[in-house]
PDB file of N, CA and C in Angstrom:
ATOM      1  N   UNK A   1      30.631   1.188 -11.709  1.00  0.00           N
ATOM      2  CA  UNK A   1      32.043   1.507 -11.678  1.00  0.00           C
ATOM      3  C   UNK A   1      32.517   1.401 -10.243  1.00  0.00           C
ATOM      4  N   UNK A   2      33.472   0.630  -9.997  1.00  0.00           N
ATOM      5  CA  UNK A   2      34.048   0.654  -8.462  1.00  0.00           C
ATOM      6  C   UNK A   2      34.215   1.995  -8.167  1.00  0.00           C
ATOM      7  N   UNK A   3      34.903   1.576  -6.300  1.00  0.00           N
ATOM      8  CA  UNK A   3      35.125   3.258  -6.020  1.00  0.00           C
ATOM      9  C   UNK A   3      36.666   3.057  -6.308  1.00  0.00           C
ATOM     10  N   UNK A   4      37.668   2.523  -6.665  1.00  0.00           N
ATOM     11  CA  UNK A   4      38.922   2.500  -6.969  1.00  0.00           C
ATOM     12  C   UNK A   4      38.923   3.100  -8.313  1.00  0.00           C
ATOM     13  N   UNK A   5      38.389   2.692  -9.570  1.00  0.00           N
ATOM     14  CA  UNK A   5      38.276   3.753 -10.855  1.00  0.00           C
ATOM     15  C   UNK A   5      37.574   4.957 -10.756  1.00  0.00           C
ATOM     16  N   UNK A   6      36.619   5.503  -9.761  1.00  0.00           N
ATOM     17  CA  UNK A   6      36.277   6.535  -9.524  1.00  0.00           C
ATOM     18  C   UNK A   6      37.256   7.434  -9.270  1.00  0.00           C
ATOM     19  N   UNK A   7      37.880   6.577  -8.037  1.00  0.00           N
ATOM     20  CA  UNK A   7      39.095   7.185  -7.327  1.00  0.00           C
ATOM     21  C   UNK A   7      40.095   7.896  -8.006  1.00  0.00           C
ATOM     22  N   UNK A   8      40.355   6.962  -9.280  1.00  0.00           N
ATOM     23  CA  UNK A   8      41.504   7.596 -10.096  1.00  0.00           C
ATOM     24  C   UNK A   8      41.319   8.424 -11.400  1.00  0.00           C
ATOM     25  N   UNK A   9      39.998   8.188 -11.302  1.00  0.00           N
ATOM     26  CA  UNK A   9      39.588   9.382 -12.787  1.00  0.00           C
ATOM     27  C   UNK A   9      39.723  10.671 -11.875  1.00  0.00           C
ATOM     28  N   UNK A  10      39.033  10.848 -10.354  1.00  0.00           N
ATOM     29  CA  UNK A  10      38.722  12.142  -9.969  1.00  0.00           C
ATOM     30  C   UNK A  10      40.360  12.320  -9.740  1.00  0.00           C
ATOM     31  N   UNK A  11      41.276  11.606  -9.580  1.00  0.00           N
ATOM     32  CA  UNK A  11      42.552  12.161  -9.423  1.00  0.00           C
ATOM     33  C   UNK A  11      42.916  12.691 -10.256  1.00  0.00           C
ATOM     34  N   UNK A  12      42.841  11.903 -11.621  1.00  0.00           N
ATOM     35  CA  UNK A  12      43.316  12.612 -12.842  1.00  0.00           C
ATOM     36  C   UNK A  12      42.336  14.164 -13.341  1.00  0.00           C
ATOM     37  N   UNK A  13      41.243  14.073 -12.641  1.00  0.00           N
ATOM     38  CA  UNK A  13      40.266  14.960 -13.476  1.00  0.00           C
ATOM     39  C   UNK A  13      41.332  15.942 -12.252  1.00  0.00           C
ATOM     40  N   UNK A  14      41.547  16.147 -11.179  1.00  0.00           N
ATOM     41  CA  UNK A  14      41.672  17.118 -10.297  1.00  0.00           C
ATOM     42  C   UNK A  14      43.102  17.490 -10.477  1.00  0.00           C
ATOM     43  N   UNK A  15      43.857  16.987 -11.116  1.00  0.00           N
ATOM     44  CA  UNK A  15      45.109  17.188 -11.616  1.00  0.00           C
ATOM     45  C   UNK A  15      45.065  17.977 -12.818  1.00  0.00           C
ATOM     46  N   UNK A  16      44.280  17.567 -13.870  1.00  0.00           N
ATOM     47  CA  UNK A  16      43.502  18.506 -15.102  1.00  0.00           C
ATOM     48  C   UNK A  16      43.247  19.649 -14.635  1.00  0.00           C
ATOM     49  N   UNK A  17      42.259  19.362 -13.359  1.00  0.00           N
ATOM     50  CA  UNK A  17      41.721  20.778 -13.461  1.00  0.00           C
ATOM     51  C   UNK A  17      42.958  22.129 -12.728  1.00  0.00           C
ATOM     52  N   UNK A  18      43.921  21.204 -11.752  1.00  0.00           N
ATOM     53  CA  UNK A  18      44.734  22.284 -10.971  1.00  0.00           C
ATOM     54  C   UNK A  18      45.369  22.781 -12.550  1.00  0.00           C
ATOM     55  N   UNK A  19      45.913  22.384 -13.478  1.00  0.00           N
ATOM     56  CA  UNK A  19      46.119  22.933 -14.656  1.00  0.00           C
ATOM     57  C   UNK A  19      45.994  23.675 -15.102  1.00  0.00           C
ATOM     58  N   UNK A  20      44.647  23.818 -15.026  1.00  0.00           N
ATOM     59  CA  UNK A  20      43.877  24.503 -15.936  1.00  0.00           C
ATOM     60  C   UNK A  20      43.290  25.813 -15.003  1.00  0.00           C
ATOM     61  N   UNK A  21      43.062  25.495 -13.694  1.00  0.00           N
ATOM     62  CA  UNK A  21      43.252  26.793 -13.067  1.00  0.00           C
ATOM     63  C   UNK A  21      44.433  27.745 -12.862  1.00  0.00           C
ATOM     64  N   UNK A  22      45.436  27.453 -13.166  1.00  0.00           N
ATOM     65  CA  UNK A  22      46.687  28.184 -13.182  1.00  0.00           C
ATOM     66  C   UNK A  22      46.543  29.195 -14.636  1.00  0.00           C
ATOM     67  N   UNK A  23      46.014  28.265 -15.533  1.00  0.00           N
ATOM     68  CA  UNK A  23      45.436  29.267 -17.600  1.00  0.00           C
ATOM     69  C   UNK A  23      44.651  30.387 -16.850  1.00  0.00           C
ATOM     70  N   UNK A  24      43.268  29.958 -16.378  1.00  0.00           N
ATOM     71  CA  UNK A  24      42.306  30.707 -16.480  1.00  0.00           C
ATOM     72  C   UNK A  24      41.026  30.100 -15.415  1.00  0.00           C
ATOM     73  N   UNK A  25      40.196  31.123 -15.353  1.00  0.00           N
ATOM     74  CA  UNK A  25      39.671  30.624 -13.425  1.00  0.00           C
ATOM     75  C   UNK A  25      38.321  29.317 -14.556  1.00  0.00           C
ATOM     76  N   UNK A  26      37.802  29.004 -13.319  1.00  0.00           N
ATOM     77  CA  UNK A  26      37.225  27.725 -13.813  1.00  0.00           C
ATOM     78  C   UNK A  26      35.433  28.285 -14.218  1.00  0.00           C
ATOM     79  N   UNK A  27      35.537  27.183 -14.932  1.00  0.00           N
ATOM     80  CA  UNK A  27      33.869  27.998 -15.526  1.00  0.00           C
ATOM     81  C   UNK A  27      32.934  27.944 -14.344  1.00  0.00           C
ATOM     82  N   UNK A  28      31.638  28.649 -14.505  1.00  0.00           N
ATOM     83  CA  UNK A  28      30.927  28.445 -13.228  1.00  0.00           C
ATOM     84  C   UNK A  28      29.751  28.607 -14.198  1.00  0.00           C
ATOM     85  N   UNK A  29      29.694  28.896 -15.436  1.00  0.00           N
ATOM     86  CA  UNK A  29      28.313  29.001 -15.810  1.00  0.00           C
ATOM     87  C   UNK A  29      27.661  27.414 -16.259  1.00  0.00           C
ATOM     88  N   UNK A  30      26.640  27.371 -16.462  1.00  0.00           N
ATOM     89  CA  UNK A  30      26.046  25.563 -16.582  1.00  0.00           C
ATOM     90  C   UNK A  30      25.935  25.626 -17.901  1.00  0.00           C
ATOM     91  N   UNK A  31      26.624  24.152 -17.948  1.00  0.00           N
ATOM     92  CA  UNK A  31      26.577  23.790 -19.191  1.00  0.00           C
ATOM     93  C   UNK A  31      25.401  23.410 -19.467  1.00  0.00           C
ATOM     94  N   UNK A  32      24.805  23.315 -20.825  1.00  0.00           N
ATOM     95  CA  UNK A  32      23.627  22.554 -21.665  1.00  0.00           C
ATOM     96  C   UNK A  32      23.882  20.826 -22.454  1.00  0.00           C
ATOM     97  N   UNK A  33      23.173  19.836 -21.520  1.00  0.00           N
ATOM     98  CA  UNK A  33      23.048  18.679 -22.129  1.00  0.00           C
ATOM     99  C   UNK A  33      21.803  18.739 -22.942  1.00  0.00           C
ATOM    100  N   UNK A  34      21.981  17.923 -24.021  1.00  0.00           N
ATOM    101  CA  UNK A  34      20.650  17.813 -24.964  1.00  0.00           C
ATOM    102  C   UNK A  34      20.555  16.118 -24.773  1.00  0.00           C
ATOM    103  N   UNK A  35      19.190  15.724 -24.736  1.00  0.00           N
ATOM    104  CA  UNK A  35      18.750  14.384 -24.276  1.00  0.00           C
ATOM    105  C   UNK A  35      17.563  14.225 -25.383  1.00  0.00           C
ATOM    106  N   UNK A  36      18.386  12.948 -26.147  1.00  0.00           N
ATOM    107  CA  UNK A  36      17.153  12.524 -27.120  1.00  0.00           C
ATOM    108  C   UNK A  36      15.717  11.495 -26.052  1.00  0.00           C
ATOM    109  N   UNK A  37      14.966  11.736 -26.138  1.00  0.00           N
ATOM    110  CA  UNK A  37      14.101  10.332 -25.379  1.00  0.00           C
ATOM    111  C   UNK A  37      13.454  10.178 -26.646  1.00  0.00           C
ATOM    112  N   UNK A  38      12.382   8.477 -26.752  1.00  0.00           N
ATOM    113  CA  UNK A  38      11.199   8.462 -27.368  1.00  0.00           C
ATOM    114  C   UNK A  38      10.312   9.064 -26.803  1.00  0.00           C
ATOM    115  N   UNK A  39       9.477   8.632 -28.203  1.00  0.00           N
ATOM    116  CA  UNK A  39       8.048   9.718 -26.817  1.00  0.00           C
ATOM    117  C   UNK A  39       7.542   8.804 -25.576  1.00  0.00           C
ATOM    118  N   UNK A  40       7.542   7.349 -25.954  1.00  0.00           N
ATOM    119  CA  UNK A  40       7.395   6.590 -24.805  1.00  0.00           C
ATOM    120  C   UNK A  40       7.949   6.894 -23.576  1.00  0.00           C
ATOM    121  N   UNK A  41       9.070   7.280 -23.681  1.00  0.00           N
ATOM    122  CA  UNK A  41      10.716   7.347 -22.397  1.00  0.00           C
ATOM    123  C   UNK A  41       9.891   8.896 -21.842  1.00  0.00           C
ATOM    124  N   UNK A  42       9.555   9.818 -23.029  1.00  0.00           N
ATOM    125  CA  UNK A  42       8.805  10.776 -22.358  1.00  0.00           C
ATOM    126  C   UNK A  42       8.051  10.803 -21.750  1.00  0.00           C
ATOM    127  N   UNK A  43       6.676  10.322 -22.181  1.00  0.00           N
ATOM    128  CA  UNK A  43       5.709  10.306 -21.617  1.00  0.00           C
ATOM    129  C   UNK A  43       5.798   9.612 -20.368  1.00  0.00           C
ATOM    130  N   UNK A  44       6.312   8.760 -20.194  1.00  0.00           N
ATOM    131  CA  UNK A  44       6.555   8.090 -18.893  1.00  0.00           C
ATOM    132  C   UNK A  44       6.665   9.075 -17.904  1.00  0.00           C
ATOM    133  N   UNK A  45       8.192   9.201 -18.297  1.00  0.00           N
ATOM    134  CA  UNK A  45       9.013  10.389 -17.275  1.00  0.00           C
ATOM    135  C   UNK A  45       8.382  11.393 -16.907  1.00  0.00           C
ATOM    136  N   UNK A  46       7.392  12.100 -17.728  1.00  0.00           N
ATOM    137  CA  UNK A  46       6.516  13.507 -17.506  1.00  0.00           C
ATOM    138  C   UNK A  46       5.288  12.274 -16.539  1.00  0.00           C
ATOM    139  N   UNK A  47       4.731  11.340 -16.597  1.00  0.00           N
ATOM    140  CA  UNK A  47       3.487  10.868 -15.991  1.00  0.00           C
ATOM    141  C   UNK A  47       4.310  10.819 -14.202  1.00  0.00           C
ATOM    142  N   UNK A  48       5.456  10.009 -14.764  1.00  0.00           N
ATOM    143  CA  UNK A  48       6.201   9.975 -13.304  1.00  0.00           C
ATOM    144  C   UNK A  48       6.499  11.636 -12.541  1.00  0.00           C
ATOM    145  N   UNK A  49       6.570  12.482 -12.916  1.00  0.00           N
ATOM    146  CA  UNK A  49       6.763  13.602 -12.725  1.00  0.00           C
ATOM    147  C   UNK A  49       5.625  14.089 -11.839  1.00  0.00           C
ATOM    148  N   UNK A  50       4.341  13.991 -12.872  1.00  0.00           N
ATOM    149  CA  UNK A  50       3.352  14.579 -12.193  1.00  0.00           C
ATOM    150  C   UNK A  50       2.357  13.479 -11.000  1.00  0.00           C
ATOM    151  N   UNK A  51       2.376  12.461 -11.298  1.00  0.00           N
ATOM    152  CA  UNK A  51       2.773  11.532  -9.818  1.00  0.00           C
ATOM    153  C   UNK A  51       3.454  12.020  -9.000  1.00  0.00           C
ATOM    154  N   UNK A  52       4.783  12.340  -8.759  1.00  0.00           N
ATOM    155  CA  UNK A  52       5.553  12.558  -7.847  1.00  0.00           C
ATOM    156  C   UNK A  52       4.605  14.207  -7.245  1.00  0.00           C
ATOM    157  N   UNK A  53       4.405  14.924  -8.136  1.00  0.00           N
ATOM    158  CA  UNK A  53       3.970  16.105  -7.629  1.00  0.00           C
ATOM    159  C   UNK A  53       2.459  16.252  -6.816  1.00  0.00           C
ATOM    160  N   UNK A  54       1.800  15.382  -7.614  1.00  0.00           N
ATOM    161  CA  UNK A  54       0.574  14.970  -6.499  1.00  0.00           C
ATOM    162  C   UNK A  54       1.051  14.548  -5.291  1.00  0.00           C
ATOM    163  N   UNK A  55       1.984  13.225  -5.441  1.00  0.00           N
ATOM    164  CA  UNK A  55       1.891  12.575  -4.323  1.00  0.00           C
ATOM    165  C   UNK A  55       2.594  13.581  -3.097  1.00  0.00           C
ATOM    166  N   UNK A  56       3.150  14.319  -3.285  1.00  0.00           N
ATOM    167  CA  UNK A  56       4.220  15.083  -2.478  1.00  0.00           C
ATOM    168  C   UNK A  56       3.584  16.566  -2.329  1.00  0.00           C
ATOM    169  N   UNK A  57       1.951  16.505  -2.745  1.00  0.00           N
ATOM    170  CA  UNK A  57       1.671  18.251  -2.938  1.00  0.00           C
ATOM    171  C   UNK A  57       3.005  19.107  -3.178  1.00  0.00           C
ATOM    172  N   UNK A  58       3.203  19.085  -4.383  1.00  0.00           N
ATOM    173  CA  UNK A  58       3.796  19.706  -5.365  1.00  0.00           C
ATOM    174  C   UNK A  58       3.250  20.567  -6.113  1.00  0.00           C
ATOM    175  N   UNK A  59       3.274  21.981  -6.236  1.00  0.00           N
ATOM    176  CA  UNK A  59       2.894  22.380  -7.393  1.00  0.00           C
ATOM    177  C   UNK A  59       3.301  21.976  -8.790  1.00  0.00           C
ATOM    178  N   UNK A  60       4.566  21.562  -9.017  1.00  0.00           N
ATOM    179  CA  UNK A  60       4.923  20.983 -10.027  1.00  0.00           C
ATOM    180  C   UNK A  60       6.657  20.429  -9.836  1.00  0.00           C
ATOM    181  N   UNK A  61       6.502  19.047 -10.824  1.00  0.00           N
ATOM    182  CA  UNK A  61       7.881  18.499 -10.511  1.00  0.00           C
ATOM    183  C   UNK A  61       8.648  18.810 -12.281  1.00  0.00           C
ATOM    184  N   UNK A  62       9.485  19.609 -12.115  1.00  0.00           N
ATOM    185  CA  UNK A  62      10.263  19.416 -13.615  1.00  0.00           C
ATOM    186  C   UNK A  62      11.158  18.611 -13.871  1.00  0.00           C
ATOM    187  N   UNK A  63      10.966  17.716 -15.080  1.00  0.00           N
ATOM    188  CA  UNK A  63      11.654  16.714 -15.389  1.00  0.00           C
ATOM    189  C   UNK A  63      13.073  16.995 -15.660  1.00  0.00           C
ATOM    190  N   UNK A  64      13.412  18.271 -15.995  1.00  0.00           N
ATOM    191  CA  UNK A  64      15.199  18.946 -16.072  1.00  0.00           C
ATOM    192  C   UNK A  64      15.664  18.816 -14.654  1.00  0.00           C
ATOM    193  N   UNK A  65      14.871  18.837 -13.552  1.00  0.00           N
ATOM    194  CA  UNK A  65      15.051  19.159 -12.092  1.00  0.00           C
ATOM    195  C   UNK A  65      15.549  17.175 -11.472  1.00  0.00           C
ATOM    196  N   UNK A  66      14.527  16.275 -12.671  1.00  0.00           N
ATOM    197  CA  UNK A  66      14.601  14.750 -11.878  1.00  0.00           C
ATOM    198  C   UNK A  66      15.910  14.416 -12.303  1.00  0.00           C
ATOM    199  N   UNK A  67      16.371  15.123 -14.088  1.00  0.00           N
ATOM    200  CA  UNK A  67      17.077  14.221 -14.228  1.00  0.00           C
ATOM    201  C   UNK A  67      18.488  14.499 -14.280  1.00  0.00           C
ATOM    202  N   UNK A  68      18.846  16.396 -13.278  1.00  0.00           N
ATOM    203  CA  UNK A  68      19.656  16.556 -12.822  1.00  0.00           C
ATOM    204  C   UNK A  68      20.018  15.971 -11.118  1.00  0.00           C
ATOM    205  N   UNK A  69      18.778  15.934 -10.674  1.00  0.00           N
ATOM    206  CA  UNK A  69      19.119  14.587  -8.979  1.00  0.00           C
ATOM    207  C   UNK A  69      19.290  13.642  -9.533  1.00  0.00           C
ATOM    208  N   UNK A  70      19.016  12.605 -10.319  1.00  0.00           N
ATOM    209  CA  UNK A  70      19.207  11.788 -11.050  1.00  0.00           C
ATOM    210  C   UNK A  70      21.103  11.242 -11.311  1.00  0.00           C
ATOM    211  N   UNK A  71      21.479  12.173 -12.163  1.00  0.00           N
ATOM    212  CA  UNK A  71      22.726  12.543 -12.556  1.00  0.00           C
ATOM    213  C   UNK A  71      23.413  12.620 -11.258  1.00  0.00           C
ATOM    214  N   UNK A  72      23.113  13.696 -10.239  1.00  0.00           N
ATOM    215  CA  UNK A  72      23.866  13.594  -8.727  1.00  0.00           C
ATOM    216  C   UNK A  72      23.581  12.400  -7.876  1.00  0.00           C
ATOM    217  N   UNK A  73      22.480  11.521  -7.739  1.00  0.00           N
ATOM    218  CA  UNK A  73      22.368  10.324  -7.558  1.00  0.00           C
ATOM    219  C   UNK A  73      23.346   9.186  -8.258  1.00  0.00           C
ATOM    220  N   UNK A  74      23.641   8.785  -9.147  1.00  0.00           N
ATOM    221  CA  UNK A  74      24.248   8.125 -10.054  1.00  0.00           C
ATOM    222  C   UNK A  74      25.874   8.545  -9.546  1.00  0.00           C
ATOM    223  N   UNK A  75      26.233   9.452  -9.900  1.00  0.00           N
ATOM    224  CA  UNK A  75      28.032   9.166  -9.045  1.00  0.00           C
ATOM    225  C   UNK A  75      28.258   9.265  -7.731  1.00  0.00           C
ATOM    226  N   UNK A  76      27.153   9.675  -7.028  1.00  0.00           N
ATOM    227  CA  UNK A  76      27.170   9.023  -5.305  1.00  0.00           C
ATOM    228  C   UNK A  76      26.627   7.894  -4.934  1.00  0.00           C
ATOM    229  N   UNK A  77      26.606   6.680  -5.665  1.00  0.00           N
ATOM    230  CA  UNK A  77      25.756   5.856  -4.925  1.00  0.00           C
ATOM    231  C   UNK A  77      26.046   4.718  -5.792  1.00  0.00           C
ATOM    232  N   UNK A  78      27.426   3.417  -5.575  1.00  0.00           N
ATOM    233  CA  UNK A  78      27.906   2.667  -6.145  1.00  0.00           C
ATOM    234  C   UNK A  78      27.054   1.899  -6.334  1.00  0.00           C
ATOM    235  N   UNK A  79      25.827   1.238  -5.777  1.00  0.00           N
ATOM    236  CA  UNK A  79      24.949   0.661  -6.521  1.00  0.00           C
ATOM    237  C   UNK A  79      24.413   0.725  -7.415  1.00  0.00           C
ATOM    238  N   UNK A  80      24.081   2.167  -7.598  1.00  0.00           N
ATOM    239  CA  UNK A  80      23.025   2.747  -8.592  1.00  0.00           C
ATOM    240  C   UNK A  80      24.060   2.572 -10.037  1.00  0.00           C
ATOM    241  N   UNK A  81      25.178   3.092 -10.002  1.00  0.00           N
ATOM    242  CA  UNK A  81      26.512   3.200 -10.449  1.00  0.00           C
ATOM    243  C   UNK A  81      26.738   1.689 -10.947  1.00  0.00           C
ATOM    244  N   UNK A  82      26.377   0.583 -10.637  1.00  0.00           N
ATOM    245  CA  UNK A  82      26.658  -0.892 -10.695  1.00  0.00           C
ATOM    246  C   UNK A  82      25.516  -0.762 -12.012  1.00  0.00           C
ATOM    247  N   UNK A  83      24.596  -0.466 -11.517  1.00  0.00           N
ATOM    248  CA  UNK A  83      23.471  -1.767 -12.127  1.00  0.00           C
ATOM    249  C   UNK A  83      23.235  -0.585 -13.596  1.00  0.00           C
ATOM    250  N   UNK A  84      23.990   0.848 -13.455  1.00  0.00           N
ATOM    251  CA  UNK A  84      23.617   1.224 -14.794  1.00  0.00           C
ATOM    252  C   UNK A  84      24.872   0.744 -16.051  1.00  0.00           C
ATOM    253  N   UNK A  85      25.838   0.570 -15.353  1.00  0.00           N
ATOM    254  CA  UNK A  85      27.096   0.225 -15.505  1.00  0.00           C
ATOM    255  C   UNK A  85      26.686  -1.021 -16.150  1.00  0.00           C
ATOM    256  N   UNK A  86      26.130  -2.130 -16.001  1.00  0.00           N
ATOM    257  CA  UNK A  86      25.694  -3.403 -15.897  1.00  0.00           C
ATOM    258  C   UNK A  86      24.381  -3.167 -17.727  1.00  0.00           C
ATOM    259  N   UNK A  87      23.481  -2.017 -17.005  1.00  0.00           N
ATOM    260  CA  UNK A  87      22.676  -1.955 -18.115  1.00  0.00           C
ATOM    261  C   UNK A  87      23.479  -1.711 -19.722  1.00  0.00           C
ATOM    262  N   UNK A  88      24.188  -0.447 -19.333  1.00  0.00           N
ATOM    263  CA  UNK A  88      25.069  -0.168 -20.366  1.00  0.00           C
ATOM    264  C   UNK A  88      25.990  -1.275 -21.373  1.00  0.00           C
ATOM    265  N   UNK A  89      26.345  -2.382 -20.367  1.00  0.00           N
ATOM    266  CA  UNK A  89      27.386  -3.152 -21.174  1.00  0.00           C
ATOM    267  C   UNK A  89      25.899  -4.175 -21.774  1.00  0.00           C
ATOM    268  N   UNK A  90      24.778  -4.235 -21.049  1.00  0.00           N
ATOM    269  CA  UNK A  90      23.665  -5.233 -21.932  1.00  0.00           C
ATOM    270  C   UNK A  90      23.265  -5.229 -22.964  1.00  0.00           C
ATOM    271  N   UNK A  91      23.348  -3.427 -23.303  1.00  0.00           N
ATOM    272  CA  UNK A  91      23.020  -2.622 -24.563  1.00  0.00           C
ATOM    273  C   UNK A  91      23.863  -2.456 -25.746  1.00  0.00           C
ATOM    274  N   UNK A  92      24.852  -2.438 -24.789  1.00  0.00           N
ATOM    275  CA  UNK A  92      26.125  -2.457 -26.063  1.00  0.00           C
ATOM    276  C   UNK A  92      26.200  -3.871 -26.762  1.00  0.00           C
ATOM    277  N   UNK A  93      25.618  -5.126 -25.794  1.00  0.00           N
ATOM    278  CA  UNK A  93      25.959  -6.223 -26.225  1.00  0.00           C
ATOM    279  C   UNK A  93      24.398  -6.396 -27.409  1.00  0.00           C
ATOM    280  N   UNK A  94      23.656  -5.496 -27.537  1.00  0.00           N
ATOM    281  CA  UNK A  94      22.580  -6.036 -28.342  1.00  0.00           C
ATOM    282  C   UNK A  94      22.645  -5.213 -29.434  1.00  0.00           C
ATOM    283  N   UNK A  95      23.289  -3.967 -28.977  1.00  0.00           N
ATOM    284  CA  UNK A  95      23.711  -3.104 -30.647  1.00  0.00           C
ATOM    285  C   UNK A  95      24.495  -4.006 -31.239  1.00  0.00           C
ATOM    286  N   UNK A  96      25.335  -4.478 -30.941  1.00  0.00           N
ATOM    287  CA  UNK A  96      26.534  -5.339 -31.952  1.00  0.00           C
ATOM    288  C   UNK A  96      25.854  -6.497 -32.323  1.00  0.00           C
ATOM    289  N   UNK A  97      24.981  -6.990 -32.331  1.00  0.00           N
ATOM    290  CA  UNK A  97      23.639  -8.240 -32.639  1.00  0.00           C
ATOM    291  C   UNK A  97      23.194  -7.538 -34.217  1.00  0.00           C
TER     292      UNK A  97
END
């Protein structure tokens, strides 16, 4: 996603939100995403996990922990932002197949 449509969703989102702080104060508690994986997508992600924790003497790396940096990685970093952007429209083009 460019930084010009970024630009204007966070305008609109920050216009929403002055809104909505005038109703009632803004939430602060965390929301809950639910994430289907296969077990493949799992097992990976947990092997990559505990890799990372060896390699870094880690007592342990939690995968809720990668794939919330993950998530904060992804809208700071227009590349990263490109090429998932890019994956997404590849996928959509093979569901409709």
């Amino acid at each position: 996603m460019s930084a010009a449509r970024r630009d204007r969703y966070a305008t609109a989102a920050s216009g929403t939100a002055r809104k909505r702080e005038t109703e009632k104060p803004p939430r602060t508690d965390p929301i809950r995403v639910t994430l289907d994986l296969s077990p493949g997508q799992h097992r990976a992600l947990k092997r990559w996990c505990n890799q990372a924790a060896a390699d870094h003497d880690l007592p342990t790396v939690a995968l809720a922990r990668v794939l919330r940096l993950l998530g904060e990685e992804l809208v700071k970093d227009d590349d990263l932002a490109d090429t998932i952007a890019k994956r997404l429209k590849e996928m959509a083009i093979e569901d409709a197949m």
